[in-house]
N, C-alpha and C. Protein backbone atom coordinates (compact mmCIF):
# COMPACT_ATOMS: atom_id res chain seq x y z
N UNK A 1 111.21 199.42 71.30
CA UNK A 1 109.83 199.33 71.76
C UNK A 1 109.41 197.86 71.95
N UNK A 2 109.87 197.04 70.89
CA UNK A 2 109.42 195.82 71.26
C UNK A 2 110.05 194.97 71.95
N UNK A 3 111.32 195.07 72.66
CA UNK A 3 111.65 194.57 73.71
C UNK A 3 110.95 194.74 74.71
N UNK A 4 110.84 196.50 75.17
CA UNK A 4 110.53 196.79 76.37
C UNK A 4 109.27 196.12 76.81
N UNK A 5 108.00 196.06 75.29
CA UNK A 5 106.89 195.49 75.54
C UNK A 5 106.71 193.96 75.89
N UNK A 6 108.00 193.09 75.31
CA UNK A 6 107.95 191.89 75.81
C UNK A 6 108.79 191.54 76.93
N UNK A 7 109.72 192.71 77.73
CA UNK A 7 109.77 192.39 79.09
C UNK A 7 108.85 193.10 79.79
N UNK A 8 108.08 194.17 79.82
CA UNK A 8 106.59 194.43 80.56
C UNK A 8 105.72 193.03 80.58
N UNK A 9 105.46 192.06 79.61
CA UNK A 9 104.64 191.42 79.78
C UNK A 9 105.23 190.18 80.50
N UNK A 10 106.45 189.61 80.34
CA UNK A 10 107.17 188.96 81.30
C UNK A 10 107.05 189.20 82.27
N UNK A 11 107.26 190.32 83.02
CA UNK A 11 106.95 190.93 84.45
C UNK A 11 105.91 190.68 84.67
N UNK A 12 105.01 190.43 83.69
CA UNK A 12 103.50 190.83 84.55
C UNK A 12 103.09 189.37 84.99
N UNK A 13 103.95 188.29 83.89
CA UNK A 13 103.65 186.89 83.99
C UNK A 13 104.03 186.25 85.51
N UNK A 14 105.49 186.62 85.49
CA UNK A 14 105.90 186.58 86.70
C UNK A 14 105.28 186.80 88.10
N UNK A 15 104.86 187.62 88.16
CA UNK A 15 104.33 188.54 89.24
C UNK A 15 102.67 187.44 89.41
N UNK A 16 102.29 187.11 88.10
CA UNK A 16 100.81 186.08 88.26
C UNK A 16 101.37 184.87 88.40
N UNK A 17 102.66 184.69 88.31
CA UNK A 17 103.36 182.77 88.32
C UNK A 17 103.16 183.15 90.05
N UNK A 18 104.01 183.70 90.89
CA UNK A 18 104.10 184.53 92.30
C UNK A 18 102.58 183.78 93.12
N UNK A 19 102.08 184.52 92.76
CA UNK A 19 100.65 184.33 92.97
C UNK A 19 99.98 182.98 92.89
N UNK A 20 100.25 182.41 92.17
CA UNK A 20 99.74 181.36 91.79
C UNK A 20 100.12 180.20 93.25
N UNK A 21 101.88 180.40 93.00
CA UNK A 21 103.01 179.57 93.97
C UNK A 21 102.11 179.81 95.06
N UNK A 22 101.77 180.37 95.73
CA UNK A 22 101.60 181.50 97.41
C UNK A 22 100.55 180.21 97.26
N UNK A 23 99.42 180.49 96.29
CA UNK A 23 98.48 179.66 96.63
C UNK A 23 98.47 178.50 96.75
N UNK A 24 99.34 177.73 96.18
CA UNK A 24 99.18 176.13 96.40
C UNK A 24 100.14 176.03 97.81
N UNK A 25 101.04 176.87 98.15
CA UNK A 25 101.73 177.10 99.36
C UNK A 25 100.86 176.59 100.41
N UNK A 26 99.84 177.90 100.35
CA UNK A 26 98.98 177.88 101.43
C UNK A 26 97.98 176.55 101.41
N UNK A 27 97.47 175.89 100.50
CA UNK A 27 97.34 174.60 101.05
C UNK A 27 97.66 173.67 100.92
N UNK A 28 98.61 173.52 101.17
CA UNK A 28 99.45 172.43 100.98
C UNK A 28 99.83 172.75 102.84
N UNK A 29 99.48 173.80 103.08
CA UNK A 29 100.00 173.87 104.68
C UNK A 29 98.82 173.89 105.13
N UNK A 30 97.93 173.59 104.87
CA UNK A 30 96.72 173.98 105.33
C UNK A 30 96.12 172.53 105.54
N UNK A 31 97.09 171.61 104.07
CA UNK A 31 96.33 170.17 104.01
C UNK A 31 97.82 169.71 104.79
């Protein structure tokens, strides 16, 4: 159980790191 719960929350980190990237992406192309 407590693996699974600390790779669910890894995933979820990931998936908000993702997000984060995209955004400075976009301006950085924008600037």
């Amino acid at each position: 159980d407590h693996i699974g719960e600390t790779g669910y929350k890894a995933e979820e980190y990931f998936e908000k790191g993702k997000k984060k990237e995209r955004r400075k992406n976009k301006k950085r192309m924008v600037s």
